[in-house]
N, C-alpha and C. Protein backbone atom coordinates (compact mmCIF):
# COMPACT_ATOMS: atom_id res chain seq x y z
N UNK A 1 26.04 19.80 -103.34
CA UNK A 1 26.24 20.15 -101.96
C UNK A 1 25.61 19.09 -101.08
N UNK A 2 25.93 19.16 -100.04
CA UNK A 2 25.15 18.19 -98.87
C UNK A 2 24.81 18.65 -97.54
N UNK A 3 23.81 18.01 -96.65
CA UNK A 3 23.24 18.22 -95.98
C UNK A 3 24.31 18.43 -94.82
N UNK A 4 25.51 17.95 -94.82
CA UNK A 4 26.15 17.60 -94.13
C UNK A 4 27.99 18.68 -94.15
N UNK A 5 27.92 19.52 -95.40
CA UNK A 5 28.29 20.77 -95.13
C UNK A 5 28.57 21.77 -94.52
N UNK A 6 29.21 22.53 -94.26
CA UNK A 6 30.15 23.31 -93.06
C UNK A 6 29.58 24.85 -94.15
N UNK A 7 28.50 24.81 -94.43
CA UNK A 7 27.71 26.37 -94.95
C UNK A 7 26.85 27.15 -94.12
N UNK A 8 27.21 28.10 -94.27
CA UNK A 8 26.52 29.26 -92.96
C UNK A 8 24.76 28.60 -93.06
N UNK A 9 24.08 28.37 -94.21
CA UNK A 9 22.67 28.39 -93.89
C UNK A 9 22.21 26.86 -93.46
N UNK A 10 22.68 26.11 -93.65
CA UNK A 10 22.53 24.59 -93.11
C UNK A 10 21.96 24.74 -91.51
N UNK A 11 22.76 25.14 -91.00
CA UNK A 11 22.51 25.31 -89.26
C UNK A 11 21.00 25.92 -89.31
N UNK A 12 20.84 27.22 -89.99
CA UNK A 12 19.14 27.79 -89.87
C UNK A 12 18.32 26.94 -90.44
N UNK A 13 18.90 26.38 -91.23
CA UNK A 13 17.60 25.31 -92.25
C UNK A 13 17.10 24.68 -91.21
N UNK A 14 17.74 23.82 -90.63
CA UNK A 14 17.98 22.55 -90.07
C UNK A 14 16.90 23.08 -88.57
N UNK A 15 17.15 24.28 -88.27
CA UNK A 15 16.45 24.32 -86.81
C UNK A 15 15.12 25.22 -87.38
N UNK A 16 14.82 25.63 -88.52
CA UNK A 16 13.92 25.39 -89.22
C UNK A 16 12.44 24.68 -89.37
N UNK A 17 13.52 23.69 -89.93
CA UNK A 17 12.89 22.27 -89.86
C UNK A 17 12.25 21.63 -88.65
N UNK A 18 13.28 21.64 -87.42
CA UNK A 18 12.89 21.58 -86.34
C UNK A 18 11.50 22.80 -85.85
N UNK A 19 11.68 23.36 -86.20
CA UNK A 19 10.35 24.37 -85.68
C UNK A 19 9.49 24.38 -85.75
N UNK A 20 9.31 23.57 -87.43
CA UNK A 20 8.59 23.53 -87.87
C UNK A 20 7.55 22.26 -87.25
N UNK A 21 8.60 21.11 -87.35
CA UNK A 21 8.24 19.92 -86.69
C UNK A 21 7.81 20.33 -85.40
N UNK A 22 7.72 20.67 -84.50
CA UNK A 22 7.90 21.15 -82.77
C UNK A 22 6.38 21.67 -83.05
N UNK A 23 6.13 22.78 -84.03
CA UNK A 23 4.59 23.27 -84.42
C UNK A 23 3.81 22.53 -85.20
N UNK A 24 3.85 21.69 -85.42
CA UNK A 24 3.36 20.54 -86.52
C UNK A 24 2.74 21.27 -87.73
N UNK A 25 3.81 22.03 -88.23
CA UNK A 25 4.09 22.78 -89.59
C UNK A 25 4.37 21.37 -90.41
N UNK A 26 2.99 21.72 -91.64
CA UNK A 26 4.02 20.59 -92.71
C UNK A 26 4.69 20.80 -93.46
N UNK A 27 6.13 19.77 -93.37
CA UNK A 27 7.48 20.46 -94.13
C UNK A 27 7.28 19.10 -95.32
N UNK A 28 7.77 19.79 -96.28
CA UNK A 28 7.90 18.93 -97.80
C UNK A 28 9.59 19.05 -98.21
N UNK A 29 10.65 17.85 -98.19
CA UNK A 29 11.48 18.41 -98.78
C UNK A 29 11.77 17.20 -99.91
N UNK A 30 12.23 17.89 -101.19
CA UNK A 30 12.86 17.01 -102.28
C UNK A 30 14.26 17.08 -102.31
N UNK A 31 15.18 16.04 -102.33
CA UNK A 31 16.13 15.44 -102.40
C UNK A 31 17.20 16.07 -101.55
N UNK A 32 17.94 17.30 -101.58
CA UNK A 32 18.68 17.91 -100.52
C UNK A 32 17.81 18.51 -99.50
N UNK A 33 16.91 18.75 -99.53
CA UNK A 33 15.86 19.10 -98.80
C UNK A 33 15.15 18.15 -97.97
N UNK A 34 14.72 17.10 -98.40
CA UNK A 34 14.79 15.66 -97.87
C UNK A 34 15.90 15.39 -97.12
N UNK A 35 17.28 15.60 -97.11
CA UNK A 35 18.42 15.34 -96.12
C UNK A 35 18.13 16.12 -95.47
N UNK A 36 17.85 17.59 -95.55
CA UNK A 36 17.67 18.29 -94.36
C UNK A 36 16.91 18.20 -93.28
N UNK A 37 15.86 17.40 -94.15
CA UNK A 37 14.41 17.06 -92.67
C UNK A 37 15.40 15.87 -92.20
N UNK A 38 15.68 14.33 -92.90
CA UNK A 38 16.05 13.81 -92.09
C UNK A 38 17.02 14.11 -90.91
N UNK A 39 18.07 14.92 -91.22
CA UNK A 39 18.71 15.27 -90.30
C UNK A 39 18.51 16.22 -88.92
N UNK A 40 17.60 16.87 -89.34
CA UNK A 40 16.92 17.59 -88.48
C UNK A 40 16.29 17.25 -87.60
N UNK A 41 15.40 15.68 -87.95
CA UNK A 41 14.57 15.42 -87.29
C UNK A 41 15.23 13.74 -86.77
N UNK A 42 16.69 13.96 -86.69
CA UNK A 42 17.60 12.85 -86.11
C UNK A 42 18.10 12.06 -86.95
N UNK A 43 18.03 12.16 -88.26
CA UNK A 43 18.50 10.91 -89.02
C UNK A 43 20.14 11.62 -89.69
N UNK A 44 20.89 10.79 -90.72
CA UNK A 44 21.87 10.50 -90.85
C UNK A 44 21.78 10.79 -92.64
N UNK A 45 22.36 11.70 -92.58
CA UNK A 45 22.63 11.80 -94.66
C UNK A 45 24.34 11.20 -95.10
N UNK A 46 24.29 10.02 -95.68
CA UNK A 46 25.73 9.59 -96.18
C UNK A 46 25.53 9.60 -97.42
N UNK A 47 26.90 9.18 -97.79
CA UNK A 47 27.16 8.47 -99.19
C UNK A 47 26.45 7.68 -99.91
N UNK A 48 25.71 7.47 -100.70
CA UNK A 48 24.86 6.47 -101.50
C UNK A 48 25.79 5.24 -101.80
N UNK A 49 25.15 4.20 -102.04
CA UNK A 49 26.38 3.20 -102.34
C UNK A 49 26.54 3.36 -103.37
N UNK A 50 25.56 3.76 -104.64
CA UNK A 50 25.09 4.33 -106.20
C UNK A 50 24.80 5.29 -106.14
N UNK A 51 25.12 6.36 -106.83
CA UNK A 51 25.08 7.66 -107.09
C UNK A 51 23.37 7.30 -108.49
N UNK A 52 22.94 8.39 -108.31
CA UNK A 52 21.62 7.88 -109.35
C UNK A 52 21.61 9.61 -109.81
N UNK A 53 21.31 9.41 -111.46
CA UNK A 53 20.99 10.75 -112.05
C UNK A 53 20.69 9.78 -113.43
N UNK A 54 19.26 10.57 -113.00
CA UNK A 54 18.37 10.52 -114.81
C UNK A 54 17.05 9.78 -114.14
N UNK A 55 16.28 8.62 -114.98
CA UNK A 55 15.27 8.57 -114.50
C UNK A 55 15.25 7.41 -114.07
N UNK A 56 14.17 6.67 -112.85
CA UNK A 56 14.22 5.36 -112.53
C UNK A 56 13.37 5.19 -111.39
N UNK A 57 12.70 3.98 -111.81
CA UNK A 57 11.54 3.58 -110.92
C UNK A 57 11.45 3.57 -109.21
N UNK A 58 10.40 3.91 -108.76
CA UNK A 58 10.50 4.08 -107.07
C UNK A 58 9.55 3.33 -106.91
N UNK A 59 9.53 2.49 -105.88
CA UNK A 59 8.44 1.32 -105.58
C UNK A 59 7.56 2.02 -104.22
N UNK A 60 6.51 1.91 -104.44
CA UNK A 60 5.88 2.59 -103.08
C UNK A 60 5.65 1.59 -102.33
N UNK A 61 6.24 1.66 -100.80
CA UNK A 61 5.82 0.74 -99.81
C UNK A 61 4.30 0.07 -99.37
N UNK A 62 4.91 -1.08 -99.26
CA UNK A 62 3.63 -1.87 -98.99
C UNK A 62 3.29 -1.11 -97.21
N UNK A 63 2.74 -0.22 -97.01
CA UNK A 63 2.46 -0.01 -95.57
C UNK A 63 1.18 1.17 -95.65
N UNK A 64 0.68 1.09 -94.81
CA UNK A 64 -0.46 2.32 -94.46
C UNK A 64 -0.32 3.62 -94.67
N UNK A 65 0.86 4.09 -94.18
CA UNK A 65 1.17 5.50 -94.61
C UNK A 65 1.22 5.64 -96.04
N UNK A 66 2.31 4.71 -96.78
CA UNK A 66 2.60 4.63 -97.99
C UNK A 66 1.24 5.26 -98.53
N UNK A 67 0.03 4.25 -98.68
CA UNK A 67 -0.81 4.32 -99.15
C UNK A 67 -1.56 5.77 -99.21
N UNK A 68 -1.81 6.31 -97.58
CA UNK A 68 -2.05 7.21 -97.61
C UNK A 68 -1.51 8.40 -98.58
N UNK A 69 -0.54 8.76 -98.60
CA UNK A 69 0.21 9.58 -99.77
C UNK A 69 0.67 9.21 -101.03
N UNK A 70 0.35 8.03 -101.57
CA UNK A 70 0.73 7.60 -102.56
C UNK A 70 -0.51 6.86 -103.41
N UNK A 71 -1.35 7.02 -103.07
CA UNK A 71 -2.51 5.57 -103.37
C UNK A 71 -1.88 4.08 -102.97
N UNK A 72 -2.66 3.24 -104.07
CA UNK A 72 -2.55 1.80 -104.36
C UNK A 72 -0.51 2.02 -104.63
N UNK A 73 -0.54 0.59 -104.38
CA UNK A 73 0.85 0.18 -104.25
C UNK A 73 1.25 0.18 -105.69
N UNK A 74 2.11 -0.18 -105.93
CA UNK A 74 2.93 -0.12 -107.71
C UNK A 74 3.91 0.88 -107.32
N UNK A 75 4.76 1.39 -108.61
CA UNK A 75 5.58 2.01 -108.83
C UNK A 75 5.55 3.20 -109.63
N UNK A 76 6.21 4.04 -109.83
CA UNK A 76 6.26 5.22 -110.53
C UNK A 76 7.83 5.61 -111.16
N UNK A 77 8.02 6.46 -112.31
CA UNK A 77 9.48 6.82 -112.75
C UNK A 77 9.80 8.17 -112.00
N UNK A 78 10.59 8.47 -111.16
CA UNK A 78 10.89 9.52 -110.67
C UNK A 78 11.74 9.99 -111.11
N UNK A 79 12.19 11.23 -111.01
CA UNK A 79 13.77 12.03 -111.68
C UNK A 79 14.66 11.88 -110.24
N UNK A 80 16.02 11.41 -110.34
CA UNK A 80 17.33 11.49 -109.82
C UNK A 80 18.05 12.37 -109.82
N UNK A 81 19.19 12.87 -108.65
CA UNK A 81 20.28 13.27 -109.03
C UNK A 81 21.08 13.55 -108.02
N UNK A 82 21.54 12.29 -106.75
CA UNK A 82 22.05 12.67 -106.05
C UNK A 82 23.28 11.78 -105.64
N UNK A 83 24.03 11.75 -105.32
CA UNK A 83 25.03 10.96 -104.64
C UNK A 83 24.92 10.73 -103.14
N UNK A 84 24.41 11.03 -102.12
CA UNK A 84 24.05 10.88 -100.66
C UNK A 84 22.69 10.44 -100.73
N UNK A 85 22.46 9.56 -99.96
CA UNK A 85 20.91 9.32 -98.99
C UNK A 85 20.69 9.68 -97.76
N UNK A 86 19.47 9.48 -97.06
CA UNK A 86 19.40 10.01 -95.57
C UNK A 86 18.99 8.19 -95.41
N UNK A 87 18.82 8.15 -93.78
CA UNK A 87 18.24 7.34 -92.82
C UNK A 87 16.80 7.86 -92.61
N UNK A 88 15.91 6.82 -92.32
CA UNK A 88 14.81 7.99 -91.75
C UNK A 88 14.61 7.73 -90.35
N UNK A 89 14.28 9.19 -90.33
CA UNK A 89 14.53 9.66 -88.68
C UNK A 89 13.46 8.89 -87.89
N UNK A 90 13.76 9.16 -86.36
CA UNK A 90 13.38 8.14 -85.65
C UNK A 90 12.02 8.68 -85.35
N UNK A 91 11.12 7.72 -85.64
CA UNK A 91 9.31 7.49 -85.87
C UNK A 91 8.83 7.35 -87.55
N UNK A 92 9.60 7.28 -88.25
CA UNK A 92 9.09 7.87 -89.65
C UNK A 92 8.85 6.88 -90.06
N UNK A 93 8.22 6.53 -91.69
CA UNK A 93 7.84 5.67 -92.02
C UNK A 93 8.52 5.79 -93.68
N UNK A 94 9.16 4.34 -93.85
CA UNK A 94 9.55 4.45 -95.11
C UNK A 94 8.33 4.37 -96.05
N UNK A 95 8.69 5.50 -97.34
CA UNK A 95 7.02 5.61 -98.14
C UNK A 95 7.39 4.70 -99.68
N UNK A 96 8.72 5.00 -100.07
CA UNK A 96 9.47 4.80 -101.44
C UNK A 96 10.70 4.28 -101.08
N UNK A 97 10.99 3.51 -102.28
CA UNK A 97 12.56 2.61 -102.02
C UNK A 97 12.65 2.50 -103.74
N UNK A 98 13.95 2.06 -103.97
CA UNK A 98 14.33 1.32 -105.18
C UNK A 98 15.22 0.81 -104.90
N UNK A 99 15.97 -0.12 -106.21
CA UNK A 99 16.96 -1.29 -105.86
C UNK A 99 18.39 -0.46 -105.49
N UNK A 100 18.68 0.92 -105.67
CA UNK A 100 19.69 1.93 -105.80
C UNK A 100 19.73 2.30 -104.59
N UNK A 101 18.60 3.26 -103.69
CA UNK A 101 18.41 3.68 -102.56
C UNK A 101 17.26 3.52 -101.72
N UNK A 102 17.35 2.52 -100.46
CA UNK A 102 16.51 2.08 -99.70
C UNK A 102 15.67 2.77 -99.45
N UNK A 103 16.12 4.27 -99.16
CA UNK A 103 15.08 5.71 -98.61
C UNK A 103 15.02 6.37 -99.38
N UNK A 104 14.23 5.93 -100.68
CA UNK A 104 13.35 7.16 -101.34
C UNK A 104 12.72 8.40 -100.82
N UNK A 105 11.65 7.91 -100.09
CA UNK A 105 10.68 9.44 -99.36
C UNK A 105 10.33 8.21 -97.59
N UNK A 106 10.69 9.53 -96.69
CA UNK A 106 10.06 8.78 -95.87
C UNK A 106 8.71 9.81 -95.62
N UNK A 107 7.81 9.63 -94.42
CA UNK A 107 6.58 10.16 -94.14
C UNK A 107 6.65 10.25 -92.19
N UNK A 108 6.58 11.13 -91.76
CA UNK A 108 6.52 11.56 -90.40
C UNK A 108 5.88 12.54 -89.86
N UNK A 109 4.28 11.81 -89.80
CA UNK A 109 2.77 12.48 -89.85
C UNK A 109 2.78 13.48 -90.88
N UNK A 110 2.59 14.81 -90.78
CA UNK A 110 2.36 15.64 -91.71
C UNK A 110 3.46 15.99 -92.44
N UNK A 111 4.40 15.34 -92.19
CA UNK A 111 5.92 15.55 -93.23
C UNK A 111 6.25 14.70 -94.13
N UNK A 112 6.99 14.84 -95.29
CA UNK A 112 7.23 13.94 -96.37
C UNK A 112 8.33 14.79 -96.76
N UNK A 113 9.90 13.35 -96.46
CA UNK A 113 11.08 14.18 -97.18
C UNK A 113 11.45 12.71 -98.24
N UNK A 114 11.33 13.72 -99.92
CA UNK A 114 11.69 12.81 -100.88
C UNK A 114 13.21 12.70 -100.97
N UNK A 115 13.94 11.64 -101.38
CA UNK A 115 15.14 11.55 -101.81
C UNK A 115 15.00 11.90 -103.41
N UNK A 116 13.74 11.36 -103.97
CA UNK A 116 13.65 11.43 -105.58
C UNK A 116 13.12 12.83 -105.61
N UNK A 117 12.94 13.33 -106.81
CA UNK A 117 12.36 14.88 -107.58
C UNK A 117 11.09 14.04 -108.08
N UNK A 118 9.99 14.94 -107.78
CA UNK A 118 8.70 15.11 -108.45
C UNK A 118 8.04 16.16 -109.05
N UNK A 119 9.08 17.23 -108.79
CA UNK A 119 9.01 18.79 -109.10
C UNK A 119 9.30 18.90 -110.26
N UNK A 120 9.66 18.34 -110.96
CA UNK A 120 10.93 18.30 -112.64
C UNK A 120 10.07 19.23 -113.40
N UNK A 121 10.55 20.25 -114.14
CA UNK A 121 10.35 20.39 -115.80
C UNK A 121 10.29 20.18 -116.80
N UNK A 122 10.49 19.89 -117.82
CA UNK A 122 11.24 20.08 -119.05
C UNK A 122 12.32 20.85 -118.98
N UNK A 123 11.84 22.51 -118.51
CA UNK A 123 13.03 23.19 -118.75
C UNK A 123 14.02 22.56 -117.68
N UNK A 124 13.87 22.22 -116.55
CA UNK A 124 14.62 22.19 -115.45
C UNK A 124 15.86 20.57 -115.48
N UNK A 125 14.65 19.85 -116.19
CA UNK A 125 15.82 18.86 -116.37
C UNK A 125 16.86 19.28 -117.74
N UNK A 126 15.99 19.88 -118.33
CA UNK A 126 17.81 19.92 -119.63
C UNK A 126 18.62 21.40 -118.92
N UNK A 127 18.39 21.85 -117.94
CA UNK A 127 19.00 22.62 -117.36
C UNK A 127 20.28 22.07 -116.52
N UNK A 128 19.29 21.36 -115.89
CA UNK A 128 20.57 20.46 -115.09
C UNK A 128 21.52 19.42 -115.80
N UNK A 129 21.00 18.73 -117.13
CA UNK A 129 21.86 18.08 -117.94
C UNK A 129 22.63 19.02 -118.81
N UNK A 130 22.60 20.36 -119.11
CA UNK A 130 23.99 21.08 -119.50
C UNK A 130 24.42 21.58 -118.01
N UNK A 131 24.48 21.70 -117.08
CA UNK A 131 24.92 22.40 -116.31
C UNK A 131 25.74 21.22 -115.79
N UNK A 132 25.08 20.13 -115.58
CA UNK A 132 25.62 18.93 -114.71
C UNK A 132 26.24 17.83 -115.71
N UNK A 133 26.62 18.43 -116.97
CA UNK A 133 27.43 17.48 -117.73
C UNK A 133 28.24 16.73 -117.36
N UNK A 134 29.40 17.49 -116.94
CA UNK A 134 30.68 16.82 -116.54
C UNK A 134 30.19 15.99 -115.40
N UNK A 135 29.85 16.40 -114.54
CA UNK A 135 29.39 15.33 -113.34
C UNK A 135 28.94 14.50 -113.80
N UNK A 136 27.65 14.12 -114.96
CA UNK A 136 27.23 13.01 -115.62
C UNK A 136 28.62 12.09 -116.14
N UNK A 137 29.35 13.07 -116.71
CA UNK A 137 30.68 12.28 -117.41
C UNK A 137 31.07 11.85 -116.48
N UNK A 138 31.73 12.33 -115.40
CA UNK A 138 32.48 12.00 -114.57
C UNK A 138 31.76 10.35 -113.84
N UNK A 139 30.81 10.49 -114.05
CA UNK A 139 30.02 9.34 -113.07
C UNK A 139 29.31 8.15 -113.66
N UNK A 140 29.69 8.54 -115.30
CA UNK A 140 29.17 7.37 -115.99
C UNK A 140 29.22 5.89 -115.85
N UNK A 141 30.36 5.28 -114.65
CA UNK A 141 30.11 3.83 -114.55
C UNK A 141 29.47 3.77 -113.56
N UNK A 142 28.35 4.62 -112.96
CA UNK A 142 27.80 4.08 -111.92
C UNK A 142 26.85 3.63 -112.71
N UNK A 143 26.12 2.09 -112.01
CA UNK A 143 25.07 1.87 -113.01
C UNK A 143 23.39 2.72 -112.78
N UNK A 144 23.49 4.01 -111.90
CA UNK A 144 22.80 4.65 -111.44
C UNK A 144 22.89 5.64 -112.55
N UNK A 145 23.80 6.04 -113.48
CA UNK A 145 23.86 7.10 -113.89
C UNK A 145 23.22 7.28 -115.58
N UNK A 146 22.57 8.16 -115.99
CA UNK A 146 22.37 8.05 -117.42
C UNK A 146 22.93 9.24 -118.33
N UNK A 147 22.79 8.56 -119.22
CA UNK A 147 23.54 10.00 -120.49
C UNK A 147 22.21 11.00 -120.38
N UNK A 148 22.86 12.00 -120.64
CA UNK A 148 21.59 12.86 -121.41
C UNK A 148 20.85 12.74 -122.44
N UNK A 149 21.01 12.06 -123.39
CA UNK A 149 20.50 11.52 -124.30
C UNK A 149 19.14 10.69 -123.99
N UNK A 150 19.86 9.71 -122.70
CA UNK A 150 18.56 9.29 -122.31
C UNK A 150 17.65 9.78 -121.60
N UNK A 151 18.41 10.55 -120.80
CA UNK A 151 17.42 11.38 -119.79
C UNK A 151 16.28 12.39 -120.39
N UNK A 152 16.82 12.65 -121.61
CA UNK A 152 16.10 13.67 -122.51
C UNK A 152 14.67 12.96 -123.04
N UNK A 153 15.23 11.84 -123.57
CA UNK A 153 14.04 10.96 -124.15
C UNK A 153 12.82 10.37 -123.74
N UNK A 154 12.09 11.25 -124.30
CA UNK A 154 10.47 11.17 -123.58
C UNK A 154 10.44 11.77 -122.98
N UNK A 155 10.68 12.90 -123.16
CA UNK A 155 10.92 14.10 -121.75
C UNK A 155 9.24 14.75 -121.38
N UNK A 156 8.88 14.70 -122.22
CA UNK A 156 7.16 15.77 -122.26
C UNK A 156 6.27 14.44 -121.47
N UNK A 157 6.71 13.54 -121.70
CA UNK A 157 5.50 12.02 -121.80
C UNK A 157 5.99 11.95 -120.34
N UNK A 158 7.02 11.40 -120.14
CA UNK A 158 7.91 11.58 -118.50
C UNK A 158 7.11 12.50 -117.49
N UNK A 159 7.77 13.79 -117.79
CA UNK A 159 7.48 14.78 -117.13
C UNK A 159 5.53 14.78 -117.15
N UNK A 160 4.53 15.07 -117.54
CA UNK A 160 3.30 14.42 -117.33
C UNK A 160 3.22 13.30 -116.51
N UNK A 161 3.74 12.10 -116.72
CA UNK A 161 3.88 11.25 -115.64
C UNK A 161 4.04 11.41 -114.08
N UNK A 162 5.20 12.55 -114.31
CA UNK A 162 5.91 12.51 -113.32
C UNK A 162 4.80 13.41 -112.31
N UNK A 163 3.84 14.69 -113.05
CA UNK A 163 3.34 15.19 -112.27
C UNK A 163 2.12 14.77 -112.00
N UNK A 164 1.23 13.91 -112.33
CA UNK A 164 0.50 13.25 -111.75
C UNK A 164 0.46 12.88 -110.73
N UNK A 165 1.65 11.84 -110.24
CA UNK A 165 1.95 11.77 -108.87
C UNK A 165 2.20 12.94 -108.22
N UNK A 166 2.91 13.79 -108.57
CA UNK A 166 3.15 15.23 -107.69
C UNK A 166 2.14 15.86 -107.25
N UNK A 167 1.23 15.63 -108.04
CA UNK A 167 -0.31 16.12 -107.85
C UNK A 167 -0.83 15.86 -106.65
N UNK A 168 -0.92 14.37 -106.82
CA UNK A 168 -1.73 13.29 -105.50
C UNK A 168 -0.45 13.71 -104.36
N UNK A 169 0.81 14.01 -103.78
CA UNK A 169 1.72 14.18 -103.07
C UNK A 169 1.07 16.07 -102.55
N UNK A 170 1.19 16.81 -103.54
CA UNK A 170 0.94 18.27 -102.99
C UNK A 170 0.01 17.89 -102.56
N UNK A 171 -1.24 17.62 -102.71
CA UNK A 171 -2.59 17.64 -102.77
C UNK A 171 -2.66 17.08 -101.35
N UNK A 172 -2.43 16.31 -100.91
CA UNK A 172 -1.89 15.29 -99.50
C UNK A 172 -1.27 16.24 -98.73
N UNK A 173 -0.03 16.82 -98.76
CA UNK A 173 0.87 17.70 -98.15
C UNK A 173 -0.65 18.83 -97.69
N UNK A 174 -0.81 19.59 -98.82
CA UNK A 174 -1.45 20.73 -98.48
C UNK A 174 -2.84 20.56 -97.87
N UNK A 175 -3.23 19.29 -97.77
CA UNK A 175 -4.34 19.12 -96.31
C UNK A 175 -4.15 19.28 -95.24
N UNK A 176 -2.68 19.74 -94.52
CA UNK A 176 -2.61 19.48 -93.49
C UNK A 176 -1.80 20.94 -93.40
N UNK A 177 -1.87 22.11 -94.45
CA UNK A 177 -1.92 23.51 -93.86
C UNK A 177 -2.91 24.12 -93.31
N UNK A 178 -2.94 24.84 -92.97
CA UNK A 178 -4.08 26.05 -92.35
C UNK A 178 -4.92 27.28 -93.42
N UNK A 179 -5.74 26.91 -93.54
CA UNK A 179 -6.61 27.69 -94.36
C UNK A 179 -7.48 29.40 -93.75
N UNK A 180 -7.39 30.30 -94.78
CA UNK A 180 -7.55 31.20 -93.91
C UNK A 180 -8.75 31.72 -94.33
């Protein structure tokens, strides 16, 4: 689905989002959720030029914010699976990029909308690789796209990886709720 959809709940998300932003609520979104802040908060969700599904490196921006939510600069393997990107909306700060999609995660003060997944499972990714087979088939010459086979491989070692960073990202996010 996309951000950009003619579905009854898109419209509430979206002013949502806005509300949230307007109260300086911090909003977290991963990958369709991420289109929704950008759009919400003025930006533009299109077509990817590469469709990306399975796993692949995100470079964290060389910039201040970056740092702030990400540590030290380097890279990390994130999980994929989308065909659209957003723009980031106007004030934001790009946080993540790769050679596939310019706007990984942007950052707009207490907000962070990922294009990549940091949320993944085990169960959740071989969920989505039987569910999202055919789409994998269907999309196999993108050079964004991987078999399941590979996506599977190293899945426990991955996924640990993967939440480490998720760690340092919640952990960041949830400084800037309200404690009661």
């Amino acid at each position: 689905m996309s951000a950009n959809d003619a579905l009854p709940w898109i419209g509430p998300a979206l002013e949502l989002v806005r509300d949230a932003a307007r109260k300086d609520v911090p909003v977290l979104g991963h990958c369709l959720g991420g289109q929704l802040m950008s759009k919400a908060l003025g930006g533009e969700v299109t077509r990817a030029k590469v469709k990306e599904i399975g796993w692949g490196d995100v470079e964290i921006a060389d910039n201040v914010v970056a740092r702030d939510w990400f540590g030290g600069g380097g890279r990390f393997e994130a999980f994929h699976w989308h065909g659209e990107t957003f723009s980031n909306p106007p004030g934001a700060t790009r946080v993540l990029t790769n050679g596939h999609c310019a706007n990984q995660a942007f950052a707009l003060g207490r907000h962070l909308g990922l294009q990549c997944h940091v949320e993944m499972t085990p169960e959740l990714v071989r969920s989505w690789c039987r569910g999202g087979a055919g789409e994998i088939e269907k999309s196999a010459a993108s050079p964004g796209v991987q078999k399941p086979e590979a996506i599977l491989r190293n899945l426990e070692a991955r996924i640990a990886a993967l939440h480490r960073t998720a760690d340092r990202i919640y952990e960041r996010w949830t400084e800037g709720l309200a404690r009661a």
